[in-house]
Protein backbone atom coordinates (compact mmCIF):
# COMPACT_ATOMS: atom_id res chain seq x y z
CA UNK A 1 122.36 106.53 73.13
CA UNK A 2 122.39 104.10 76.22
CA UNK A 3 118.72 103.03 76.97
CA UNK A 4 117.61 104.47 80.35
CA UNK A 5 115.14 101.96 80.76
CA UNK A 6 113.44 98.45 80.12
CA UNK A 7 109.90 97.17 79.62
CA UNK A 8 108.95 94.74 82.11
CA UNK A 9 107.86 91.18 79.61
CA UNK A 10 107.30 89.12 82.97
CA UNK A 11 105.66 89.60 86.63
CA UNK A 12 108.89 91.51 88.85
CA UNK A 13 107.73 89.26 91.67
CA UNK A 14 106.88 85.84 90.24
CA UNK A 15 107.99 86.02 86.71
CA UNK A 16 104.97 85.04 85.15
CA UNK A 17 104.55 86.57 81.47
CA UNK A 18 101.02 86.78 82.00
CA UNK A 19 100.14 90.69 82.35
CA UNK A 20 97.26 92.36 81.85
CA UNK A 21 96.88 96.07 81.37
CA UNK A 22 94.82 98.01 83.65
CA UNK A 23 95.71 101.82 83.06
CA UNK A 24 97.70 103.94 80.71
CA UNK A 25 98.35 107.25 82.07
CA UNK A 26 100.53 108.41 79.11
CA UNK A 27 104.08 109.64 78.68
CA UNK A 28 105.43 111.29 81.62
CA UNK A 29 108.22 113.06 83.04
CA UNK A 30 110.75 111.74 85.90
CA UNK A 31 109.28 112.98 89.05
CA UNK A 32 111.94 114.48 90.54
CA UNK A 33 113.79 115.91 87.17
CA UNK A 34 113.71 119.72 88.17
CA UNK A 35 114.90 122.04 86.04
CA UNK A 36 115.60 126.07 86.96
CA UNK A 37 112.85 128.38 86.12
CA UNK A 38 115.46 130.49 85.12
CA UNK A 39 117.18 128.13 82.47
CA UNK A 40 116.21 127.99 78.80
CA UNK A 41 114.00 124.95 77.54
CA UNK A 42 115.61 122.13 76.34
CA UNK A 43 114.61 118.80 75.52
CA UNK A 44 113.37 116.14 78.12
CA UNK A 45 112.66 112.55 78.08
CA UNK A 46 109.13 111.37 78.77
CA UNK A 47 108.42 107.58 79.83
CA UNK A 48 105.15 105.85 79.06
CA UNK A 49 103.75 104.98 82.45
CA UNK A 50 100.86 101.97 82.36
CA UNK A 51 99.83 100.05 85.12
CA UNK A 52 100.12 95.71 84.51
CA UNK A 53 98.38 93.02 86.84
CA UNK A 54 100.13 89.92 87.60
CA UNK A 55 97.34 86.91 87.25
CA UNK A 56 99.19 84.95 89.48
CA UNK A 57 100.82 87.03 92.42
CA UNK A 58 97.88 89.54 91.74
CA UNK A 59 101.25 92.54 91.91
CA UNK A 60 99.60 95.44 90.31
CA UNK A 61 103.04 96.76 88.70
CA UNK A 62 104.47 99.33 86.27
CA UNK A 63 105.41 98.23 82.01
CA UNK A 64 108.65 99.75 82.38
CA UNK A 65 111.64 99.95 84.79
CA UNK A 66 113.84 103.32 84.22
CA UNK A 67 117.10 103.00 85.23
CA UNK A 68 117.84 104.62 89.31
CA UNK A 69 120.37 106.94 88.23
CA UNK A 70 117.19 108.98 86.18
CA UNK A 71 115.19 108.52 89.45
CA UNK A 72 117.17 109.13 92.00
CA UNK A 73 119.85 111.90 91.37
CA UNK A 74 122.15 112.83 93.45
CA UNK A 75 120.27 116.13 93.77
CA UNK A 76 117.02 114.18 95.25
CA UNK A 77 115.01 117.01 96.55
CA UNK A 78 112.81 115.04 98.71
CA UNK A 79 113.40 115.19 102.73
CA UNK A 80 110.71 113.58 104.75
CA UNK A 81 111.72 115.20 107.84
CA UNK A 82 109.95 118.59 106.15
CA UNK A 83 106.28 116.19 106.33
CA UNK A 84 104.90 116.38 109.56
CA UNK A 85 102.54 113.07 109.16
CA UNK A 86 105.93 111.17 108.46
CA UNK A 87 107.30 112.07 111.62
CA UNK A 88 104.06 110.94 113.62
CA UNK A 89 104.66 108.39 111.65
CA UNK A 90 107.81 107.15 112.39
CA UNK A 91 107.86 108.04 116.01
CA UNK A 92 104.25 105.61 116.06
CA UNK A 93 106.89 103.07 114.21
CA UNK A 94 109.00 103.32 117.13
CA UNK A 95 106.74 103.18 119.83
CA UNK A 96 105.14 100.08 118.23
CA UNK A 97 108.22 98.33 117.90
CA UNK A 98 108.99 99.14 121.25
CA UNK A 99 105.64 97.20 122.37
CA UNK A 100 105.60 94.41 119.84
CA UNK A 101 108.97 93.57 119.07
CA UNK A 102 110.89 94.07 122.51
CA UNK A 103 114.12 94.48 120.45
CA UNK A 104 117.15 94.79 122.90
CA UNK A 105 118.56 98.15 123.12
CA UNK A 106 121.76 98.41 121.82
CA UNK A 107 121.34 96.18 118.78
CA UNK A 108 121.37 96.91 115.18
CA UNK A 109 118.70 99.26 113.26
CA UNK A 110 119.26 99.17 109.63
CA UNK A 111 116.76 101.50 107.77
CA UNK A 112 117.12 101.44 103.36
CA UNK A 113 116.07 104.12 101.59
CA UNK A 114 116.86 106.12 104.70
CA UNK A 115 116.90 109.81 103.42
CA UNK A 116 117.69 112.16 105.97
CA UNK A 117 117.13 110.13 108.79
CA UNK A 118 113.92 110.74 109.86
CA UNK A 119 113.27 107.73 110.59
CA UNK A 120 116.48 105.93 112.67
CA UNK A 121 116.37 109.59 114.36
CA UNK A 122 113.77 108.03 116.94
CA UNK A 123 116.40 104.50 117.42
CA UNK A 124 119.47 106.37 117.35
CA UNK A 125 119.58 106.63 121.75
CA UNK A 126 118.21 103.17 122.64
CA UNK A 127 120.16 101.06 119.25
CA UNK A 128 122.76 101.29 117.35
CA UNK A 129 121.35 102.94 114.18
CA UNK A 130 122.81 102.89 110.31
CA UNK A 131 121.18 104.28 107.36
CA UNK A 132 121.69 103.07 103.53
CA UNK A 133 120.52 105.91 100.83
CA UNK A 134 121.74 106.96 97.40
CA UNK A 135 121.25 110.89 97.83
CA UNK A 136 123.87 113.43 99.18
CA UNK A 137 120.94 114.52 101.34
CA UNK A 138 122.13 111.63 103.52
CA UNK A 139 124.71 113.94 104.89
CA UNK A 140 121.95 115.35 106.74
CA UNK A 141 121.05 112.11 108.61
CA UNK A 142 125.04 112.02 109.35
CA UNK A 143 125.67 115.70 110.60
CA UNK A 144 122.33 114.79 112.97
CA UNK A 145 124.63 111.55 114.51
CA UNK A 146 123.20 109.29 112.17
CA UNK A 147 125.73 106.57 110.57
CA UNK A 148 124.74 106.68 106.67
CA UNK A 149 126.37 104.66 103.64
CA UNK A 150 125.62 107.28 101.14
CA UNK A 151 124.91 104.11 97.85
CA UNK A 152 122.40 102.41 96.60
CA UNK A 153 121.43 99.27 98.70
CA UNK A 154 123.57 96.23 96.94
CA UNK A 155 125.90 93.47 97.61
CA UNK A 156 128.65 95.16 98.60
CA UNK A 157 126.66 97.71 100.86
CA UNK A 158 125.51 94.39 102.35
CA UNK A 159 129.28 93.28 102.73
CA UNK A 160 129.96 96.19 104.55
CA UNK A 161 127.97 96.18 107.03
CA UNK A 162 127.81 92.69 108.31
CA UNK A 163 132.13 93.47 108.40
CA UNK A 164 131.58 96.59 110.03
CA UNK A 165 128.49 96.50 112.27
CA UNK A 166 127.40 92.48 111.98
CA UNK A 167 124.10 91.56 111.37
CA UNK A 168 121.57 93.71 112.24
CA UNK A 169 118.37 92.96 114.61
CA UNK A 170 115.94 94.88 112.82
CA UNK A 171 115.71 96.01 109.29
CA UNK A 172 113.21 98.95 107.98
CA UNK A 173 111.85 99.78 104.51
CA UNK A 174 110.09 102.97 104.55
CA UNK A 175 108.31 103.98 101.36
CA UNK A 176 111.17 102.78 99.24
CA UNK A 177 110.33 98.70 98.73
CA UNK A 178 108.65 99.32 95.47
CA UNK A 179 111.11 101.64 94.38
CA UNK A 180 113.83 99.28 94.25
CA UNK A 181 114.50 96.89 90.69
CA UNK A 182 115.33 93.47 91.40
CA UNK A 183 113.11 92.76 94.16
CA UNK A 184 114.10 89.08 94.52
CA UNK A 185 117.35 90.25 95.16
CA UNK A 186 116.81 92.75 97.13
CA UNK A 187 115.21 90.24 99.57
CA UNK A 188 117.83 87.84 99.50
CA UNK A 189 120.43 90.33 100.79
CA UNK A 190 117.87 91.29 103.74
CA UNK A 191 117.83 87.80 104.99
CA UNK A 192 121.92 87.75 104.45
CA UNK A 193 122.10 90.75 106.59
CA UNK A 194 119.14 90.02 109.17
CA UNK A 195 120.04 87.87 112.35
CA UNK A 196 118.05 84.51 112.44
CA UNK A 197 115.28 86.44 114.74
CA UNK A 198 115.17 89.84 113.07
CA UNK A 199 112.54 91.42 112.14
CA UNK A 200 111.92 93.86 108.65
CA UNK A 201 109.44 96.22 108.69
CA UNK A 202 107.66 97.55 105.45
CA UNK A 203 105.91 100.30 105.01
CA UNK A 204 104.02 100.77 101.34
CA UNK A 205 101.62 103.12 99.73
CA UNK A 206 99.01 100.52 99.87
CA UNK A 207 97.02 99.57 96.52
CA UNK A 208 93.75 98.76 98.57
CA UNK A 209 93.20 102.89 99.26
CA UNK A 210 94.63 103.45 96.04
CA UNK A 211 92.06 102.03 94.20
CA UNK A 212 89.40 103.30 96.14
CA UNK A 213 90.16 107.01 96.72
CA UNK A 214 91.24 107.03 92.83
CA UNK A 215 95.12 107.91 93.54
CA UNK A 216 96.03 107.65 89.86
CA UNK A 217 98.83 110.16 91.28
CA UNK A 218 100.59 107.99 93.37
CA UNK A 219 101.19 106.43 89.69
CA UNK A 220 104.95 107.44 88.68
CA UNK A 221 108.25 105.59 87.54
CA UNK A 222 109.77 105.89 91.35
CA UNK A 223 107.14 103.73 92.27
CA UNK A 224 107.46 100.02 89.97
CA UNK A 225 105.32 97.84 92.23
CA UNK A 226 102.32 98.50 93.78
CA UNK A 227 101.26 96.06 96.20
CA UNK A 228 98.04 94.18 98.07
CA UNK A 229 98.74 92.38 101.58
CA UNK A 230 97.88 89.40 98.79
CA UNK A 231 101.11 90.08 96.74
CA UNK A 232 102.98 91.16 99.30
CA UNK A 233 102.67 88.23 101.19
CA UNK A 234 103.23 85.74 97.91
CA UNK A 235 106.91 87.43 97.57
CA UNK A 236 108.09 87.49 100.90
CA UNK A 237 106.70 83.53 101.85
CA UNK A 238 109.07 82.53 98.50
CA UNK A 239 111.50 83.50 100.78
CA UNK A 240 111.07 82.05 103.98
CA UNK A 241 109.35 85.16 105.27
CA UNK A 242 105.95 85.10 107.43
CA UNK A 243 103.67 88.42 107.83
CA UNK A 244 103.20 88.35 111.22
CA UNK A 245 101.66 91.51 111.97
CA UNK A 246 100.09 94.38 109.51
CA UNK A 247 98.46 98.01 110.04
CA UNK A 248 97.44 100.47 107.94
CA UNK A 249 98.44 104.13 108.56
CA UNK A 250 97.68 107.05 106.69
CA UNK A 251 100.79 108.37 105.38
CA UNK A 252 101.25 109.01 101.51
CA UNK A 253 97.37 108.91 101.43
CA UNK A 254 97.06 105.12 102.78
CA UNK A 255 100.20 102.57 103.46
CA UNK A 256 100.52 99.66 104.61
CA UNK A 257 102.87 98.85 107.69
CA UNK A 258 103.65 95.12 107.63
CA UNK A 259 106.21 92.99 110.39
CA UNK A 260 107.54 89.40 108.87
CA UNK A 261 110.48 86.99 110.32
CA UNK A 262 111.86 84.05 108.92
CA UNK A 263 108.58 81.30 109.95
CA UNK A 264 108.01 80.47 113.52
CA UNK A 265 109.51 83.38 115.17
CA UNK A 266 106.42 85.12 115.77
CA UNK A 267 103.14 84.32 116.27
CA UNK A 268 100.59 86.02 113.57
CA UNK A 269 98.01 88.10 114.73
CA UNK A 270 94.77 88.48 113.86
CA UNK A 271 95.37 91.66 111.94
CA UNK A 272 96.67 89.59 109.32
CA UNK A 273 93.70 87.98 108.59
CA UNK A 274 91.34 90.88 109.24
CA UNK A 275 93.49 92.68 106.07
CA UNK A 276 93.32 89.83 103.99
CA UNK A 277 89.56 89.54 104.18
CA UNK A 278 89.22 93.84 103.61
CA UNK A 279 90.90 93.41 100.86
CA UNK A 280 89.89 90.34 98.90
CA UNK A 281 86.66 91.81 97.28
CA UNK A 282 88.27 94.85 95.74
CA UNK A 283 92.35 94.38 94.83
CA UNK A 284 92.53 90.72 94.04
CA UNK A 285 91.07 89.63 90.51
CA UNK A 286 90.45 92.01 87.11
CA UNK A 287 87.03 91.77 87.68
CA UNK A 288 87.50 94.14 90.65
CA UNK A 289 89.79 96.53 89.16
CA UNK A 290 87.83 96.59 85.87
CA UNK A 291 85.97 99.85 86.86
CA UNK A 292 89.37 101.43 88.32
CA UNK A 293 90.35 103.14 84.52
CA UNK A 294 86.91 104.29 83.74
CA UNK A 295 86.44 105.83 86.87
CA UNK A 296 90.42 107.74 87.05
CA UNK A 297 89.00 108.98 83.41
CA UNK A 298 86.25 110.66 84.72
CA UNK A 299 88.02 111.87 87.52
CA UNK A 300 90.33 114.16 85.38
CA UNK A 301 87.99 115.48 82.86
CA UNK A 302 85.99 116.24 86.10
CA UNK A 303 89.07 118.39 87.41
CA UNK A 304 90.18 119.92 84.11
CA UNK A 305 86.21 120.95 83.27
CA UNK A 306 86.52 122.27 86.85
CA UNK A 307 89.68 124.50 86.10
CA UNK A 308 88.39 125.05 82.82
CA UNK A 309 85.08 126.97 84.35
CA UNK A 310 86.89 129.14 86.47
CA UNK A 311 89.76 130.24 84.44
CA UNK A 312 86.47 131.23 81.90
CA UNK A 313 85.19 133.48 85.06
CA UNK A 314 89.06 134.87 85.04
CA UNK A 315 89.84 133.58 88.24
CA UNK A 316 93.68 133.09 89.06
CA UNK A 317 94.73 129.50 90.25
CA UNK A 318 98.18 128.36 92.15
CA UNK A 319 99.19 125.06 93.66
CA UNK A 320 99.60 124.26 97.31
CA UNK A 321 102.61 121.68 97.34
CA UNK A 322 105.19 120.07 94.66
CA UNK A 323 105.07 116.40 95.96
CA UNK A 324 106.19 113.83 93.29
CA UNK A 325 102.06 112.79 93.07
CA UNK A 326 101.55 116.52 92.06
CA UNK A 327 104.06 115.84 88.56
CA UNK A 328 101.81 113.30 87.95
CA UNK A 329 98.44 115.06 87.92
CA UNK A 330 99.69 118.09 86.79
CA UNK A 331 101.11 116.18 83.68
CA UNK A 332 98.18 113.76 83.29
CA UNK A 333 95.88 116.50 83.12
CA UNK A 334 97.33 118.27 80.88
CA UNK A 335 97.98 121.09 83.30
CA UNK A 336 100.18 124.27 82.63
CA UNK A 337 101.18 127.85 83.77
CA UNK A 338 98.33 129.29 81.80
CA UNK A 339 95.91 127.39 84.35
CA UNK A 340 98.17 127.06 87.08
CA UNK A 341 100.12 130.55 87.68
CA UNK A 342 102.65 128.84 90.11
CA UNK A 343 103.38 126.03 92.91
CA UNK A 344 103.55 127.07 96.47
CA UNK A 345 106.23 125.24 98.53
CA UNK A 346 107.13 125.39 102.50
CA UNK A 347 110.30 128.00 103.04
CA UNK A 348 113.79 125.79 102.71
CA UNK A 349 112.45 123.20 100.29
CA UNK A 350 115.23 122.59 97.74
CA UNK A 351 112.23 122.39 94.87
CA UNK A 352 111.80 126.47 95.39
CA UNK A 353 113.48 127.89 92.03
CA UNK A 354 112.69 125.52 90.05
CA UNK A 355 109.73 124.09 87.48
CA UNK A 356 107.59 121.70 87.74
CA UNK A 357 108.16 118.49 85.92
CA UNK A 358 107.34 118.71 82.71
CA UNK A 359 106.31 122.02 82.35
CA UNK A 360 107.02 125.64 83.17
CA UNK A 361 105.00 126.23 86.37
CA UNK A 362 107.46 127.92 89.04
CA UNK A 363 107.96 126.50 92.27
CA UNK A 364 108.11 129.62 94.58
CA UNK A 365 108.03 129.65 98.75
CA UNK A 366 104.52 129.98 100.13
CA UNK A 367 105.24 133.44 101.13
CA UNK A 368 103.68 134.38 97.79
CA UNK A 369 100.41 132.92 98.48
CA UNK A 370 99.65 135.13 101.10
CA UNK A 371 100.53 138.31 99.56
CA UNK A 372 99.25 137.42 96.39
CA UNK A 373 95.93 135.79 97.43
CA UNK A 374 95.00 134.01 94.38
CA UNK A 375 91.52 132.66 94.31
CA UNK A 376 91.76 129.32 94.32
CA UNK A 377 94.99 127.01 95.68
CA UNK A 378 95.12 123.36 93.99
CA UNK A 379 95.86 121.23 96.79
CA UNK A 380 98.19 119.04 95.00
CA UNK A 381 99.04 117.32 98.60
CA UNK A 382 95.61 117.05 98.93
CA UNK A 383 96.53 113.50 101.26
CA UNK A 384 96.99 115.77 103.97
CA UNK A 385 94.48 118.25 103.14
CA UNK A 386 92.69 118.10 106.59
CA UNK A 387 96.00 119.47 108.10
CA UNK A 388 97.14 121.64 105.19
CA UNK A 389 93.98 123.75 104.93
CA UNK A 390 93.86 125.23 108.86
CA UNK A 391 97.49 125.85 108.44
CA UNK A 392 97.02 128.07 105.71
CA UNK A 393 93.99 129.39 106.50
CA UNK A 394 95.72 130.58 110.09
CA UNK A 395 99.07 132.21 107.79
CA UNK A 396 96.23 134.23 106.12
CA UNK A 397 95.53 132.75 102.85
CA UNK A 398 91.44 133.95 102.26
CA UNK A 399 90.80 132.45 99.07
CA UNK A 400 88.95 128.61 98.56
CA UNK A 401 90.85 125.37 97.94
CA UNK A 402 90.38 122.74 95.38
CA UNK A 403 90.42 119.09 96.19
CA UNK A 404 91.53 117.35 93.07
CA UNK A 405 90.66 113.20 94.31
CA UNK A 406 89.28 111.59 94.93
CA UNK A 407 86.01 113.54 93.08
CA UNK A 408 87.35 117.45 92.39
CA UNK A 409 85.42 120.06 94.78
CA UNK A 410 86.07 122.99 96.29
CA UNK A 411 86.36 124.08 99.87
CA UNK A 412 85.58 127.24 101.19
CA UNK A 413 86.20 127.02 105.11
């Protein structure tokens, strides 16, 4: 059998073979593998999933790369246009562009990873607008009047568009930059495709909150790098590239939105600075992250003792979202359908029907929750708990919630 993966011997950024391990989190399922809750078992393949540190670049980085084709089927499930914090976000994106940038109208928007086009969706009436994504749900962004190359961002793709579009003005990575193998590459077709005075735009789930709201979840095979404003900013100088401008935001639990140029096109603010000192006592060094495995154990025995008490008082127990974080904690845990009776999901997501990774839980449309009123709803989006809980709360659910991380509790508002 074809290997569907490869361990990763050397630093994805720098290449230095000096990698320390910071945190195993086991063998665990592809995030987005769903299979039909009404199809027999069969057998699965499981990945191990530990997190390396680069002593050089400081990239805090996943042991193994699994091939894109096991990550990103054709059948993605994921649409961010269904997350309302993702569109705040991307319409703030916009806005700040707008304000910072002062791109002319007109010119080329190029977002990668571009999904259903949430994002170019807020460019597509002042710029001319072009998405690049693997999944079929492009189609989506293209029946909304959003020009998509339904591939995998490559040469070629690059080819294309500079023959049919030129070179575009601004370029946008959304979520997707440490999803991609080959970074080094990846960069060096940006700049091909990137006039002299574009701009590319990055946003990442950020390591800094990672680390210190415990997000061992945000921990899966999708995501191979997992970057500081330190490591970030070692990568894209190599090539030319100067961080002119950075903000964090709050989507996916903490990101990082960050503006470079080729050097000299733009002058760096202050926020640059201001993040590099934030962060310099906590994500750079493995005497900082040296408490970050004891304290993600403790974390899950905290939850599973948690579950563990209630199921004792015969309390029933669903989940409230099927994010790709949630396979992770689910699986890490060591979480099943005799804890968890089923996952609750908003009406029209394609994940309805089916199980969750790695085990047997169903994935059913939130309906249920409110005419079944279990006890107690596992917020497995708990990132967005602040505006998942009223929401719920006003569709009727009575019950309390559980807040898995950063320290398990329960909420009873």
């Amino acid at each position: 059998m074809k290997s569907t993966s490869k361990a990763v011997t050397f630093c994805q950024s720098c290449e230095n073979p000096n990698l320390q391990s910071i945190l195993f989190l086991g063998y665990l399922p592809p995030v987005n593998k769903l299979n039909k809750s009404s199809t027999q078992l069969n057998e699965e393949i499981n990945y191990p999933t530990e997190l390396l540190y680069c002593t050089k670049c400081h990239l805090v980085q996943l042991g193994l790369v699994v091939n894109k084709e096991v990550l990103f089927p054709s059948e993605y499930p994921y649409t961010s246009s269904t997350t309302k914090i993702l569109r705040e976000n991307f319409s703030d994106l916009y806005d700040e562009c707008e304000n910072l940038l002062n791109i002319p109208h007109g010119t080329l928007v190029v977002d990668i990873g571009s999904n259903d086009g949430n994002l170019l969706n807020n460019f597509k009436n002042t710029h001319k607008v072009l998405g690049v994504t693997p999944e079929a749900i492009g189609n989506i962004a293209i029946d909304n009047g959003i020009p998509t190359i339904i591939d995998y961002f490559s040469e070629p793709v690059v080819n294309q568009i500079k023959t049919d579009y030129g070179k575009a003005q601004l370029i946008t990575a959304t979520n997707v930059f440490a999803h991609i193998d080959n970074i080094n590459d990846i960069i060096r077709l940006i700049l091909e495709m990137m006039k002299d005075d574009g701009v590319f735009v990055i946003e990442i789930h950020y390591l800094l909150p990672l680390i210190e709201t415990l997000q061992y979840d945000t921990i899966y095979h999708e995501h191979m790098r997992y970057y500081s404003l330190n490591s970030l900013n070692f990568l894209l100088s190599s090539h030319g590239l100067e961080i002119f401008h950075v903000k964090e935001i709050p989507s996916h639990g903490g990101s990082l939105r960050v503006y470079s140029s080729r050097k000299g096109n733009y002058k760096i603010k202050e926020t640059v600075n201001n993040q590099f000192e934030k962060e310099s006592k906590i994500v750079v060094g493995l005497d900082n992250l040296s408490s970050f495995r004891e304290d993600v154990v403790q974390s899950k025995l905290s939850l599973y003792k948690l579950l563990s008490d209630l199921k004792d008082k015969g309390s029933t127990i669903c989940g409230i979202g099927a994010p790709s974080r949630g396979s992770t904690l689910v699986n890490y845990v060591g979480l099943d359908d005799g804890i968890i009776d089923y996952i609750c999901e908003v009406k029209g997501s394609q994940k309805i029907g089916n199980n969750m990774p790695g085990t047997v839980i169903p994935i059913v449309e939130e309906g249920v929750l409110f005419t079944k009123q279990p006890d107690y709803a596992l917020l497995l989006s708990w990132h967005i708990s602040d505006e998942l809980i009223p929401k719920l709360r006003e569709k009727g659910y009575s019950g309390k919630f559980i807040v898995p991380l950063p320290h398990p509790h329960i909420i009873n508002l």
